[in-house]
PDB file of N, CA and C in Angstrom:
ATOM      1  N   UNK A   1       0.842  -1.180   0.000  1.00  0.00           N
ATOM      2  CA  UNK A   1       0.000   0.000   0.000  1.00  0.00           C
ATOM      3  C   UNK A   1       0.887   1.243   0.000  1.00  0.00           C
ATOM      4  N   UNK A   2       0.503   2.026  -0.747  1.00  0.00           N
ATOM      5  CA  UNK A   2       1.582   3.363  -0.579  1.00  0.00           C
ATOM      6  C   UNK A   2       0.899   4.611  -0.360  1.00  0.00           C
ATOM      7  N   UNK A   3       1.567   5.174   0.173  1.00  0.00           N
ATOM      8  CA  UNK A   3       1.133   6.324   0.978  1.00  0.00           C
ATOM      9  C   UNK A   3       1.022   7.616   0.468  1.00  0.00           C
ATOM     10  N   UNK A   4       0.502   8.850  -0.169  1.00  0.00           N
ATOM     11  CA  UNK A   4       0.940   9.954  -0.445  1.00  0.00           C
ATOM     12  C   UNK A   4       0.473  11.043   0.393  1.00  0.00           C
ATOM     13  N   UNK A   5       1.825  12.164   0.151  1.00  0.00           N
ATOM     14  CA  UNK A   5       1.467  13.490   0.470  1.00  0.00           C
ATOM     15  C   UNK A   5       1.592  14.499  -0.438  1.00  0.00           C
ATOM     16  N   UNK A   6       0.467  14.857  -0.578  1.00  0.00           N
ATOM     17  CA  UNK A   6       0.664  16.379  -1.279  1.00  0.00           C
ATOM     18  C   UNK A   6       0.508  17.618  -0.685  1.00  0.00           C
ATOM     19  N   UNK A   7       1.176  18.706  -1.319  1.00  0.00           N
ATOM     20  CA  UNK A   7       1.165  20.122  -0.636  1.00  0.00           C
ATOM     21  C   UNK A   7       1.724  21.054  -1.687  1.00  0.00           C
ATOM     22  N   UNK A   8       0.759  21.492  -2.366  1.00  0.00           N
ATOM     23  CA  UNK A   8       0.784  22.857  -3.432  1.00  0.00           C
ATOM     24  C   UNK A   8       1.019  24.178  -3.033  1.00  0.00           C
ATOM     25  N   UNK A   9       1.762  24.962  -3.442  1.00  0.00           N
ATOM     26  CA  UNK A   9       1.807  26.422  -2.997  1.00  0.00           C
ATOM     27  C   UNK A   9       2.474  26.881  -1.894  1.00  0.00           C
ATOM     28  N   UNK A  10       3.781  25.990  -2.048  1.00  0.00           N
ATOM     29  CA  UNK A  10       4.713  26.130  -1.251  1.00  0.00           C
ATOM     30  C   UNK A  10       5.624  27.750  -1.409  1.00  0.00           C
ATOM     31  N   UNK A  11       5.619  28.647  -1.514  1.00  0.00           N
ATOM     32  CA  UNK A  11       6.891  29.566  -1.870  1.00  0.00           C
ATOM     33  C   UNK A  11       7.726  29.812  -0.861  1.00  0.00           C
ATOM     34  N   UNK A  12       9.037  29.617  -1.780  1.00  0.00           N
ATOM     35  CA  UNK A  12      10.478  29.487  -1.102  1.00  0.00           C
ATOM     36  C   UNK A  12      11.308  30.560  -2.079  1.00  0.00           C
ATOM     37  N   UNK A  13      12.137  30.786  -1.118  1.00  0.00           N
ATOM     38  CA  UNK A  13      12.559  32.195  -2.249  1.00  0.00           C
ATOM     39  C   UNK A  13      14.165  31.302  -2.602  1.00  0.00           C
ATOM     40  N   UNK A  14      15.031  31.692  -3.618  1.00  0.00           N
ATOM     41  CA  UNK A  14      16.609  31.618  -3.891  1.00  0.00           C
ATOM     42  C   UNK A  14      16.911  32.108  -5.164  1.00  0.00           C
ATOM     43  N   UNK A  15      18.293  32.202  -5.161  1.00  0.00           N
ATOM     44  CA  UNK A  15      19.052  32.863  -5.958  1.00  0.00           C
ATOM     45  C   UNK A  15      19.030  31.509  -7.416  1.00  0.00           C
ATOM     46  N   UNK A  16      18.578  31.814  -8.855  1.00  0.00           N
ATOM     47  CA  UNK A  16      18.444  31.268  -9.710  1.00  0.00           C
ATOM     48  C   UNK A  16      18.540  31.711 -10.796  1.00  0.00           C
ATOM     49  N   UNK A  17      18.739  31.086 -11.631  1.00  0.00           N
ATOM     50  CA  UNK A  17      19.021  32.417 -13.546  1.00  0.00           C
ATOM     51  C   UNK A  17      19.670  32.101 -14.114  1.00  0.00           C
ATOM     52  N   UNK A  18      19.641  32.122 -15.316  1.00  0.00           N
ATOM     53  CA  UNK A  18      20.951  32.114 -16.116  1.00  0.00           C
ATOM     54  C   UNK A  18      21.725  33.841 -16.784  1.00  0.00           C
ATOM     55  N   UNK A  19      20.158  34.889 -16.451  1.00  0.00           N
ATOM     56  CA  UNK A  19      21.205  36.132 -16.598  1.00  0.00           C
ATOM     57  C   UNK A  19      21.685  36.975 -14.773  1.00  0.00           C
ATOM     58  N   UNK A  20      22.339  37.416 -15.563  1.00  0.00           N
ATOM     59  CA  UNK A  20      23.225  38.176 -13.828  1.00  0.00           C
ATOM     60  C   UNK A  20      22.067  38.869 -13.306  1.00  0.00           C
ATOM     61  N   UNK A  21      21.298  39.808 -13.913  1.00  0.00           N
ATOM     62  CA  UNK A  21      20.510  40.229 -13.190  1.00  0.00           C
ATOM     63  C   UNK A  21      19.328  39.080 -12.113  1.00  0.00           C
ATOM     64  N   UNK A  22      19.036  38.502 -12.978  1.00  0.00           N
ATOM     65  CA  UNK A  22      18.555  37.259 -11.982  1.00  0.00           C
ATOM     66  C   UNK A  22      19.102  36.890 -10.628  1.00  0.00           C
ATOM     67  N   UNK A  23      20.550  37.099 -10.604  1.00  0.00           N
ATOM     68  CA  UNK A  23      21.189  36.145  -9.666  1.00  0.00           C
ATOM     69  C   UNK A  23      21.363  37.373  -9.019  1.00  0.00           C
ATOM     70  N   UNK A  24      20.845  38.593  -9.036  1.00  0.00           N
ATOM     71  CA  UNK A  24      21.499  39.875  -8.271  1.00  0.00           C
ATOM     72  C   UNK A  24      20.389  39.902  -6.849  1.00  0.00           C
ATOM     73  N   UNK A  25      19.542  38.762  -6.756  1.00  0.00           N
ATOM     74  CA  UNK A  25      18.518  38.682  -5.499  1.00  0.00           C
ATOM     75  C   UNK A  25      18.217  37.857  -5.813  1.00  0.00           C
ATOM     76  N   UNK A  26      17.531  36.996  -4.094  1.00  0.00           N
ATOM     77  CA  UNK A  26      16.599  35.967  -4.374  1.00  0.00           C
ATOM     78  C   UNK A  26      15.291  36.241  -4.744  1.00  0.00           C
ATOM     79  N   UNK A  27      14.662  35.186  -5.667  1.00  0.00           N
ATOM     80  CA  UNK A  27      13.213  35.245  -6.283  1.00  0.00           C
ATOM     81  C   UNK A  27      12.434  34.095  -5.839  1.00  0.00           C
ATOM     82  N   UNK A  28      11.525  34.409  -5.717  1.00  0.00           N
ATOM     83  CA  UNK A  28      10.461  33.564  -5.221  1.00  0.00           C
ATOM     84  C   UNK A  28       9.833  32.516  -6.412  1.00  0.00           C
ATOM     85  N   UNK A  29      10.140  30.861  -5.712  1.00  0.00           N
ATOM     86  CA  UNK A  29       9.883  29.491  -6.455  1.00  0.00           C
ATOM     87  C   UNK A  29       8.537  28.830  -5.801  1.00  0.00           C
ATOM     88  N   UNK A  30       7.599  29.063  -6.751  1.00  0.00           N
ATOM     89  CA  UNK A  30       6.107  27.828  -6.581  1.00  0.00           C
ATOM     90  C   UNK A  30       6.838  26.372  -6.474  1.00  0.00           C
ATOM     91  N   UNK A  31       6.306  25.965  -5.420  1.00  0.00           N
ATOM     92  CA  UNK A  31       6.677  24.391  -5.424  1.00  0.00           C
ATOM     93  C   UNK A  31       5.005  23.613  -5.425  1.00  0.00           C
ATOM     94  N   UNK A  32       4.914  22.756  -5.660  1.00  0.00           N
ATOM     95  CA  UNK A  32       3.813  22.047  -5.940  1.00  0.00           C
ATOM     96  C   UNK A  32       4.271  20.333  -5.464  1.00  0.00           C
ATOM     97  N   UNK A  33       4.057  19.576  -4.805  1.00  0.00           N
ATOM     98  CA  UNK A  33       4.694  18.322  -4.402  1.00  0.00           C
ATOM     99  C   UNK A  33       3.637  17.235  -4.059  1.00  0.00           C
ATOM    100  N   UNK A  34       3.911  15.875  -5.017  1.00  0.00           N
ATOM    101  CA  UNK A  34       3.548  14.663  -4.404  1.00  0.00           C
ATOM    102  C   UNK A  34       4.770  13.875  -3.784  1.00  0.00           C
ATOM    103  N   UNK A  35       4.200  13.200  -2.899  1.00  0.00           N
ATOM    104  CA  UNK A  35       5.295  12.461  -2.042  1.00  0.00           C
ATOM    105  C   UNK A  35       4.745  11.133  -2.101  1.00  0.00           C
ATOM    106  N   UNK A  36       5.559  10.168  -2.397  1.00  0.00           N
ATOM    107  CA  UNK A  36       4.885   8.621  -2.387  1.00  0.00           C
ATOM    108  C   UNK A  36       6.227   7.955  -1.435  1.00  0.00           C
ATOM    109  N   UNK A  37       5.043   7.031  -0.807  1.00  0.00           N
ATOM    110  CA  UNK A  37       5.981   6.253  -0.349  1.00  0.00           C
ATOM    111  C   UNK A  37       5.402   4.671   0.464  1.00  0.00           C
ATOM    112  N   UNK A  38       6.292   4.128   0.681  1.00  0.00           N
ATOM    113  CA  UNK A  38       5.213   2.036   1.212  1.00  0.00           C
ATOM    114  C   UNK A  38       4.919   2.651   2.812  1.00  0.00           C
ATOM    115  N   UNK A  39       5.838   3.515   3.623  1.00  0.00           N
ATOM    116  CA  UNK A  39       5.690   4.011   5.095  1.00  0.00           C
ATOM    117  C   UNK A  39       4.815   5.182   4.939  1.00  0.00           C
ATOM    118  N   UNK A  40       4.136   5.697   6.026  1.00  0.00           N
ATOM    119  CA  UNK A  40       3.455   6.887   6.557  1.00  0.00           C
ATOM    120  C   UNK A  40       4.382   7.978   6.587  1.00  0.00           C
ATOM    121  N   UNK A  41       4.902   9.037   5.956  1.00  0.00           N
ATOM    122  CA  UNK A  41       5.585   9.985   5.998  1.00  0.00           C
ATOM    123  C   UNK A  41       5.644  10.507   7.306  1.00  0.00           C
ATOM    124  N   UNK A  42       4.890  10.907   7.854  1.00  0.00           N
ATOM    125  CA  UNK A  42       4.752  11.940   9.005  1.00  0.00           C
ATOM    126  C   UNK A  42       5.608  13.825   8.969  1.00  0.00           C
ATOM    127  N   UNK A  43       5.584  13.688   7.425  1.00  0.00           N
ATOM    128  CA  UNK A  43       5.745  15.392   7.534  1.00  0.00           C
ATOM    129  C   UNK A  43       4.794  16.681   7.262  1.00  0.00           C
ATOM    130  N   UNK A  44       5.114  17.203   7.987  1.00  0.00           N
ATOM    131  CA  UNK A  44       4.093  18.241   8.183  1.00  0.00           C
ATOM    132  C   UNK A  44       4.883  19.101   7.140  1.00  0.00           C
ATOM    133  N   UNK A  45       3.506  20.148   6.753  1.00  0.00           N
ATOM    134  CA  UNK A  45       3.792  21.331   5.856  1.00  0.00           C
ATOM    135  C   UNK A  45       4.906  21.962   6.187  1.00  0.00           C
ATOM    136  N   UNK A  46       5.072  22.389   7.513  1.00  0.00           N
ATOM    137  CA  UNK A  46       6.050  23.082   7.985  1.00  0.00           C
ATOM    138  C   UNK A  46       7.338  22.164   7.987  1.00  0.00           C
ATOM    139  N   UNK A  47       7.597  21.336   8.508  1.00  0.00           N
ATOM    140  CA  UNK A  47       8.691  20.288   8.200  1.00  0.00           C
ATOM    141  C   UNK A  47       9.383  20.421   6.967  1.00  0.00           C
ATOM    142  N   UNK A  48       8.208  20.376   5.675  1.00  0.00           N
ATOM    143  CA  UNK A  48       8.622  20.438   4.605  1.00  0.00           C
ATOM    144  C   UNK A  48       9.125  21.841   4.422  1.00  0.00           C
ATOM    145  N   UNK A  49       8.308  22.869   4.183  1.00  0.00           N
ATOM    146  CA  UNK A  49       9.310  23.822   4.019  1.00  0.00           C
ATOM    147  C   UNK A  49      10.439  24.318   4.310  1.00  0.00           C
ATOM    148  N   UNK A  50      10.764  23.899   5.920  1.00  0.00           N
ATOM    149  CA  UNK A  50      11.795  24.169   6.936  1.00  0.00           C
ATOM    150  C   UNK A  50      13.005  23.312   5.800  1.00  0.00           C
ATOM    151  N   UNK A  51      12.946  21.944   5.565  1.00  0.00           N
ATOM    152  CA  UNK A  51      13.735  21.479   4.980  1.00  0.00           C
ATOM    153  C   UNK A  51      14.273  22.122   3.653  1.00  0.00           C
ATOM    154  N   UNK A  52      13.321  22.395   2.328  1.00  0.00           N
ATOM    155  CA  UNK A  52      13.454  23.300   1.266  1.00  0.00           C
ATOM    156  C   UNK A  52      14.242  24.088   1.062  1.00  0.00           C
ATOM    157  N   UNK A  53      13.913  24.831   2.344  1.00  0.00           N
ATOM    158  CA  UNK A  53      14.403  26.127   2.514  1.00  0.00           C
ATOM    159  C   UNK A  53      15.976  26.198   2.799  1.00  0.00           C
ATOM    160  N   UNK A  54      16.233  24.987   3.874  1.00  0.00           N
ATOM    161  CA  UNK A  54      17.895  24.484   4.413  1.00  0.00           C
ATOM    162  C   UNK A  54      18.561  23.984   2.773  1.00  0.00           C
ATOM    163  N   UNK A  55      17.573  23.136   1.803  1.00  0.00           N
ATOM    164  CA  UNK A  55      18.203  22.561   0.959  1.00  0.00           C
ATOM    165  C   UNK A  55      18.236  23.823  -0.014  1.00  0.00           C
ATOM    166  N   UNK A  56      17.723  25.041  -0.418  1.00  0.00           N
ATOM    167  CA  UNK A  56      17.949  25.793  -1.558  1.00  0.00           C
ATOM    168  C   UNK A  56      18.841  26.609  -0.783  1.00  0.00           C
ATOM    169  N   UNK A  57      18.762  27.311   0.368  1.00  0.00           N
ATOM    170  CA  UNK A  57      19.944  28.141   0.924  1.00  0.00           C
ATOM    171  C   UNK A  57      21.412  28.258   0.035  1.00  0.00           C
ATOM    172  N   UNK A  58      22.200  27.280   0.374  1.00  0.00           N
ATOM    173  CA  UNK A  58      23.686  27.196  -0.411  1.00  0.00           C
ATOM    174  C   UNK A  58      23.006  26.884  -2.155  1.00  0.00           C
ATOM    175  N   UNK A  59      22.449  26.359  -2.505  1.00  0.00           N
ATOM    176  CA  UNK A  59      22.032  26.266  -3.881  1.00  0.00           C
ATOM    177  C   UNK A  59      21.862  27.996  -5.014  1.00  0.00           C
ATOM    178  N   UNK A  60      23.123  27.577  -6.111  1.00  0.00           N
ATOM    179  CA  UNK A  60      22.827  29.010  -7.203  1.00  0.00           C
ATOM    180  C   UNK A  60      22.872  28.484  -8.256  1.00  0.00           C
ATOM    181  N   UNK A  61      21.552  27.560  -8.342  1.00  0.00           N
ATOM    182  CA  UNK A  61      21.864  27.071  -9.717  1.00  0.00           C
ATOM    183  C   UNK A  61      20.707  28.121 -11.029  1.00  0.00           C
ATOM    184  N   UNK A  62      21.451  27.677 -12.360  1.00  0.00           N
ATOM    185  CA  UNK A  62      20.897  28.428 -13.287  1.00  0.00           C
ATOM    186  C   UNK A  62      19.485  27.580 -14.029  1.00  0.00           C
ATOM    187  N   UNK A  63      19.466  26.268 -13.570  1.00  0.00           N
ATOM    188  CA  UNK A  63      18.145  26.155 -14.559  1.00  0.00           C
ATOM    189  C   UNK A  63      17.169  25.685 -13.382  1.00  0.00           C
ATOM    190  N   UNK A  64      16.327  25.607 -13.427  1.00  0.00           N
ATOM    191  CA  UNK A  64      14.508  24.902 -12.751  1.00  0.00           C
ATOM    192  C   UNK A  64      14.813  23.368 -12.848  1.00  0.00           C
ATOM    193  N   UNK A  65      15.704  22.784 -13.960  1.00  0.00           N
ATOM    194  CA  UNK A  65      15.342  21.843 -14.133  1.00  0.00           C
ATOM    195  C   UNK A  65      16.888  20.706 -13.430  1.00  0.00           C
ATOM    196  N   UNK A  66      17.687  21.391 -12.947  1.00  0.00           N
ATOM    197  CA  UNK A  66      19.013  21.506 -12.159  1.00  0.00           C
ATOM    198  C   UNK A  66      18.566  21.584 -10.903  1.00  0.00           C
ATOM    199  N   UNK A  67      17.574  22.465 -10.395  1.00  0.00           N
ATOM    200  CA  UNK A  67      17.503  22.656  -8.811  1.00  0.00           C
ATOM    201  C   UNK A  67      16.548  21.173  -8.611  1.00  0.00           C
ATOM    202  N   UNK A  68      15.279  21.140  -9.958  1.00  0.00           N
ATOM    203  CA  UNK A  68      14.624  19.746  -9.705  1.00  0.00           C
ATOM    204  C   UNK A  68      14.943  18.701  -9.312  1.00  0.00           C
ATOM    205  N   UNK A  69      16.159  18.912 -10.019  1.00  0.00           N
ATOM    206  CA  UNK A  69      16.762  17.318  -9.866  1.00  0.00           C
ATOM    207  C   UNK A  69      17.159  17.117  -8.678  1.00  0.00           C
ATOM    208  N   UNK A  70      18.270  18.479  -8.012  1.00  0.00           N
ATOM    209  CA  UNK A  70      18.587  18.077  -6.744  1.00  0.00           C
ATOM    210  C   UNK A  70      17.546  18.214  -5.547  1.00  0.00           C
ATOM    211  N   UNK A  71      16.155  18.307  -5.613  1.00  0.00           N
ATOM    212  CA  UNK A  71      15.563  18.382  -4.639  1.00  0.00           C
ATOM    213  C   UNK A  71      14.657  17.235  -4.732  1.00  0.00           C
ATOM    214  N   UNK A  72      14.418  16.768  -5.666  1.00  0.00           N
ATOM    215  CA  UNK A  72      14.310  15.061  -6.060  1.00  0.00           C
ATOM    216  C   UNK A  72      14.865  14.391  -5.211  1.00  0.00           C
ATOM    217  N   UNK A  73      16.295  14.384  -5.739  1.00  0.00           N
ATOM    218  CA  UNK A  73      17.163  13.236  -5.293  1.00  0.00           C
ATOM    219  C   UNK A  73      17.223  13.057  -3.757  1.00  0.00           C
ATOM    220  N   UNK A  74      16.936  14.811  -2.808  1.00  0.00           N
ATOM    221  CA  UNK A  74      17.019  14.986  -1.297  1.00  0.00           C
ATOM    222  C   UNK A  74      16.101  14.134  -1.106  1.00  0.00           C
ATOM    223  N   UNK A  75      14.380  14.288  -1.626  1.00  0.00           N
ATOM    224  CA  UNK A  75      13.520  13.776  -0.859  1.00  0.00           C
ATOM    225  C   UNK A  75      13.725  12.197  -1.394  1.00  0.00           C
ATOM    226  N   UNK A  76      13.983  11.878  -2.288  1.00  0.00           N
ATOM    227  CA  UNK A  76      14.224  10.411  -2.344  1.00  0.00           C
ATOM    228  C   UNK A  76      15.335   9.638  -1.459  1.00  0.00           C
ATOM    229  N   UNK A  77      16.051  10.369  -0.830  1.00  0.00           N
ATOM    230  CA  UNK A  77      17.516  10.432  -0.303  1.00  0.00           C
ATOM    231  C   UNK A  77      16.892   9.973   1.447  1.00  0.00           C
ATOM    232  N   UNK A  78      16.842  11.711   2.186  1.00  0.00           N
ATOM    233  CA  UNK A  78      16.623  11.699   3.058  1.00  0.00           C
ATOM    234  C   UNK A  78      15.255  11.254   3.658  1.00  0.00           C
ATOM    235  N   UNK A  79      14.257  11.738   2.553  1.00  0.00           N
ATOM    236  CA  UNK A  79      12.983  11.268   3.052  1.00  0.00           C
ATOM    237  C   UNK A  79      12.225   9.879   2.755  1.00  0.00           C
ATOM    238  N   UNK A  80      13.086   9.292   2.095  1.00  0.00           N
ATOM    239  CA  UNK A  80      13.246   7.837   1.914  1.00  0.00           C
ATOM    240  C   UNK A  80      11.648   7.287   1.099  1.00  0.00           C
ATOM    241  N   UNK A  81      11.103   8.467   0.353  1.00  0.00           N
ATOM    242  CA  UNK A  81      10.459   8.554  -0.799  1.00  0.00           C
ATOM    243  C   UNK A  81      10.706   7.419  -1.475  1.00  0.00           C
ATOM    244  N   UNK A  82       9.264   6.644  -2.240  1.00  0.00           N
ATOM    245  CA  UNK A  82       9.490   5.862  -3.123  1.00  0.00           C
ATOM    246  C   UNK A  82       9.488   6.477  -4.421  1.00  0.00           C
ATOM    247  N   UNK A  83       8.971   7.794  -4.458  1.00  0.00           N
ATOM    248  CA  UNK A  83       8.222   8.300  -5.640  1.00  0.00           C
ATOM    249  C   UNK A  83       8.410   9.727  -5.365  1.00  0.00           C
ATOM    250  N   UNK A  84       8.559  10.647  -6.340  1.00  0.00           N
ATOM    251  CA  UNK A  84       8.114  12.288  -6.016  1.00  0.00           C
ATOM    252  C   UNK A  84       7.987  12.623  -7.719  1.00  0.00           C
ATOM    253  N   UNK A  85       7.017  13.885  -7.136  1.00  0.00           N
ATOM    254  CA  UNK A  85       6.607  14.836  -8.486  1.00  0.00           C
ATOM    255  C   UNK A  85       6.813  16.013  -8.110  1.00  0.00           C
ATOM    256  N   UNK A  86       7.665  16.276  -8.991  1.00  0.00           N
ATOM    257  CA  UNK A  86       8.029  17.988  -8.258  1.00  0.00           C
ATOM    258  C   UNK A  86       7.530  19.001  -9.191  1.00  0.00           C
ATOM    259  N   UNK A  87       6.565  20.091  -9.176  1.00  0.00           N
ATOM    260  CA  UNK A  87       6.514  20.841  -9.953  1.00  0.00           C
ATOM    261  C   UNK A  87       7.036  22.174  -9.443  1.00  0.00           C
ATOM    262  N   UNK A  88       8.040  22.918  -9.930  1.00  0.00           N
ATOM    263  CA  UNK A  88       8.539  24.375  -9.591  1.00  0.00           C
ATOM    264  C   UNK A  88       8.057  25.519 -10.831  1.00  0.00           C
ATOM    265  N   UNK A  89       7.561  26.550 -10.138  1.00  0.00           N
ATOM    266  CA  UNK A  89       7.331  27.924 -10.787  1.00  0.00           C
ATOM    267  C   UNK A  89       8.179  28.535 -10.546  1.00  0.00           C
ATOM    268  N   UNK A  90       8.600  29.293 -11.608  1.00  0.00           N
ATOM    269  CA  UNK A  90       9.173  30.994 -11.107  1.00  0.00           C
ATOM    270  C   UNK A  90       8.446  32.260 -11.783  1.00  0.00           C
ATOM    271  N   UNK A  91       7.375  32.798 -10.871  1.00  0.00           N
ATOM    272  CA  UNK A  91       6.725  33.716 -11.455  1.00  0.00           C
ATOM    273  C   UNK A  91       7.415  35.064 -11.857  1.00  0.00           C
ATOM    274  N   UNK A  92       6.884  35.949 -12.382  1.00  0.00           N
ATOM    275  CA  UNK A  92       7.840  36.672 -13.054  1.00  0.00           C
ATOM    276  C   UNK A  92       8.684  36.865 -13.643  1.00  0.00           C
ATOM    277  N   UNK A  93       9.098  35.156 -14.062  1.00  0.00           N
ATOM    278  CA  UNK A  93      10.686  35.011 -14.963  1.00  0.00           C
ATOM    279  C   UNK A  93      10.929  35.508 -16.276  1.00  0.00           C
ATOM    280  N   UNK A  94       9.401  35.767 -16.908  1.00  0.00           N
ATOM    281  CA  UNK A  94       9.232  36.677 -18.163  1.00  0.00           C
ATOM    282  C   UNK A  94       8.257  37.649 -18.577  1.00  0.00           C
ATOM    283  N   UNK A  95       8.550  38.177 -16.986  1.00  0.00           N
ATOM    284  CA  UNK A  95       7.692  39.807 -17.286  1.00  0.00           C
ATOM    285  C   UNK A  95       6.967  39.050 -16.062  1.00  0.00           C
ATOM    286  N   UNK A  96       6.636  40.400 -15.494  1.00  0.00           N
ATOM    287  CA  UNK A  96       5.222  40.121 -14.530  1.00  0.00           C
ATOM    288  C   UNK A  96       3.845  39.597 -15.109  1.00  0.00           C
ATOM    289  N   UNK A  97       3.460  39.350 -16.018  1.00  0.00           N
ATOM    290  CA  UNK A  97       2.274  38.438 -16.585  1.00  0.00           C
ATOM    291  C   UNK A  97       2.683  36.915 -17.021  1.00  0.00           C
ATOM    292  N   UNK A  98       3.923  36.653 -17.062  1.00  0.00           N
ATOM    293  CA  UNK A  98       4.539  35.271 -17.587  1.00  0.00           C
ATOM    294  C   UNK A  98       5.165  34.559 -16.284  1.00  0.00           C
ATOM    295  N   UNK A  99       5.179  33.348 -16.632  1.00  0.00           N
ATOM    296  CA  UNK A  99       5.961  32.408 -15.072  1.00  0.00           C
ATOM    297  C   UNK A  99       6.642  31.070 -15.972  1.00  0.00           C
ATOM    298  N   UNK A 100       7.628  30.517 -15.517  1.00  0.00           N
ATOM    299  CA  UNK A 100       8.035  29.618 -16.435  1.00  0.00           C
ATOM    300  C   UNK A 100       7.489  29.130 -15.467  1.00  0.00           C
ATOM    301  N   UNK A 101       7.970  27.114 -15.780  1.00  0.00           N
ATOM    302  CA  UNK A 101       7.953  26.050 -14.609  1.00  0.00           C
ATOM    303  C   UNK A 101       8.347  24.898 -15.209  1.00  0.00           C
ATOM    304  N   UNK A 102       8.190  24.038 -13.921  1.00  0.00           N
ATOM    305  CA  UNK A 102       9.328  22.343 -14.638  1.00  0.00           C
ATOM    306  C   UNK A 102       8.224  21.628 -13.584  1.00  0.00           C
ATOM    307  N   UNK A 103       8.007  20.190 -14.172  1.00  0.00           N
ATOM    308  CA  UNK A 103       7.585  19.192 -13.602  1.00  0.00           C
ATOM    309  C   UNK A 103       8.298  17.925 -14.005  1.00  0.00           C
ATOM    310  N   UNK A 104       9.328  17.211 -12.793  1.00  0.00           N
ATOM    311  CA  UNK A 104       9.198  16.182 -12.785  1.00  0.00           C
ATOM    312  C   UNK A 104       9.148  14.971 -12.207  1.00  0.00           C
ATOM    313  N   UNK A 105       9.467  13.825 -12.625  1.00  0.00           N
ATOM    314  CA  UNK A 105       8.763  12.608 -11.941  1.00  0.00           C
ATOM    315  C   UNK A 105      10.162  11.517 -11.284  1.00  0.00           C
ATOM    316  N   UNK A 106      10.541  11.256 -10.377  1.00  0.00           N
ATOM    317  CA  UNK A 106      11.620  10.542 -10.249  1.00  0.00           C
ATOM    318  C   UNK A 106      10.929   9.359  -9.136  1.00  0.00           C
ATOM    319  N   UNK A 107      11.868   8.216  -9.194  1.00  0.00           N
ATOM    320  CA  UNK A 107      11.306   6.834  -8.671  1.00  0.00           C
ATOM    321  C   UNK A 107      12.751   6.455  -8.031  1.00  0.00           C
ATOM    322  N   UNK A 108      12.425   5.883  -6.776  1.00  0.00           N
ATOM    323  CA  UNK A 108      13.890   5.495  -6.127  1.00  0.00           C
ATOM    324  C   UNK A 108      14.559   4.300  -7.125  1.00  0.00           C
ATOM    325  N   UNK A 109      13.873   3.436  -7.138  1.00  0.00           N
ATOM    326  CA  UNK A 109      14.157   2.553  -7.790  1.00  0.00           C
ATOM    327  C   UNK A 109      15.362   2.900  -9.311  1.00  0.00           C
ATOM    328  N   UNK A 110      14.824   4.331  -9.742  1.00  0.00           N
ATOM    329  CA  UNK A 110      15.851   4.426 -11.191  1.00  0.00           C
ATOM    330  C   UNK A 110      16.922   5.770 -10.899  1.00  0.00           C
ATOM    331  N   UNK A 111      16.423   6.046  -9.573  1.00  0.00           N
ATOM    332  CA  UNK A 111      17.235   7.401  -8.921  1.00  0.00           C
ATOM    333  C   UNK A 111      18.650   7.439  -9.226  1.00  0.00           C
ATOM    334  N   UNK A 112      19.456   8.640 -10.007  1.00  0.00           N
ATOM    335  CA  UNK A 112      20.791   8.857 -10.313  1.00  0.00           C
ATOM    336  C   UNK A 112      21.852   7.569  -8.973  1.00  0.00           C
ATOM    337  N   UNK A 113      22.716   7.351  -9.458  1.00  0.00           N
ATOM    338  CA  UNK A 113      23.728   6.760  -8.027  1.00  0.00           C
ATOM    339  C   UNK A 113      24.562   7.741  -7.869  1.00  0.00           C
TER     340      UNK A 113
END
């Protein structure tokens, strides 16, 4: 039997971009998250963000789809996830009416080594 958690509308702010001006402040990232797993998670909303937040801190990476991966691999890592779907926004990344974003899907089972 497997277990999920979801929790949409997470915002976490960090430094991200591929132009300099980007990286000249942190910007605020939509997170959107399923969590699968065979155990009962037991994390709370706050848990989760608290963690996010420790894991993007030192993080300056330039693509959505670079930070995905490594926040994948954490919750498959530390949170001993069978499964995650990560979807990240960055609103405003092309003009205040535009938002890019990345969704993806990683499985422990095929997880990078």
């Amino acid at each position: 039997m497997a277990h999920t958690l979801a929790h949409d509308g997470i915002t976490l702010y960090t430094i991200i971009g591929v132009y300099e001006w980007e990286r000249a402040a942190s910007r605020p990232l939509v997170f959107d998250l399923r969590l699968e797993s065979v155990h009962p998670l037991g994390l709370t909303r706050t848990l989760i963000e608290q963690q996010l937040a420790g894991w993007l801190a030192p993080c300056r990476y330039r693509l959505l789809e670079a930070l995905a991966e490594h926040v994948a691999q954490r919750m498959l890592t530390d949170w001993h996830c069978s499964r995650v779907v990560i979807c990240i926004e960055k609103p405003g990344a092309l003009g205040d009416l535009a938002r890019v974003g990345i969704r993806i899907m990683r499985d422990a089972e095929t997880r990078a080594a």
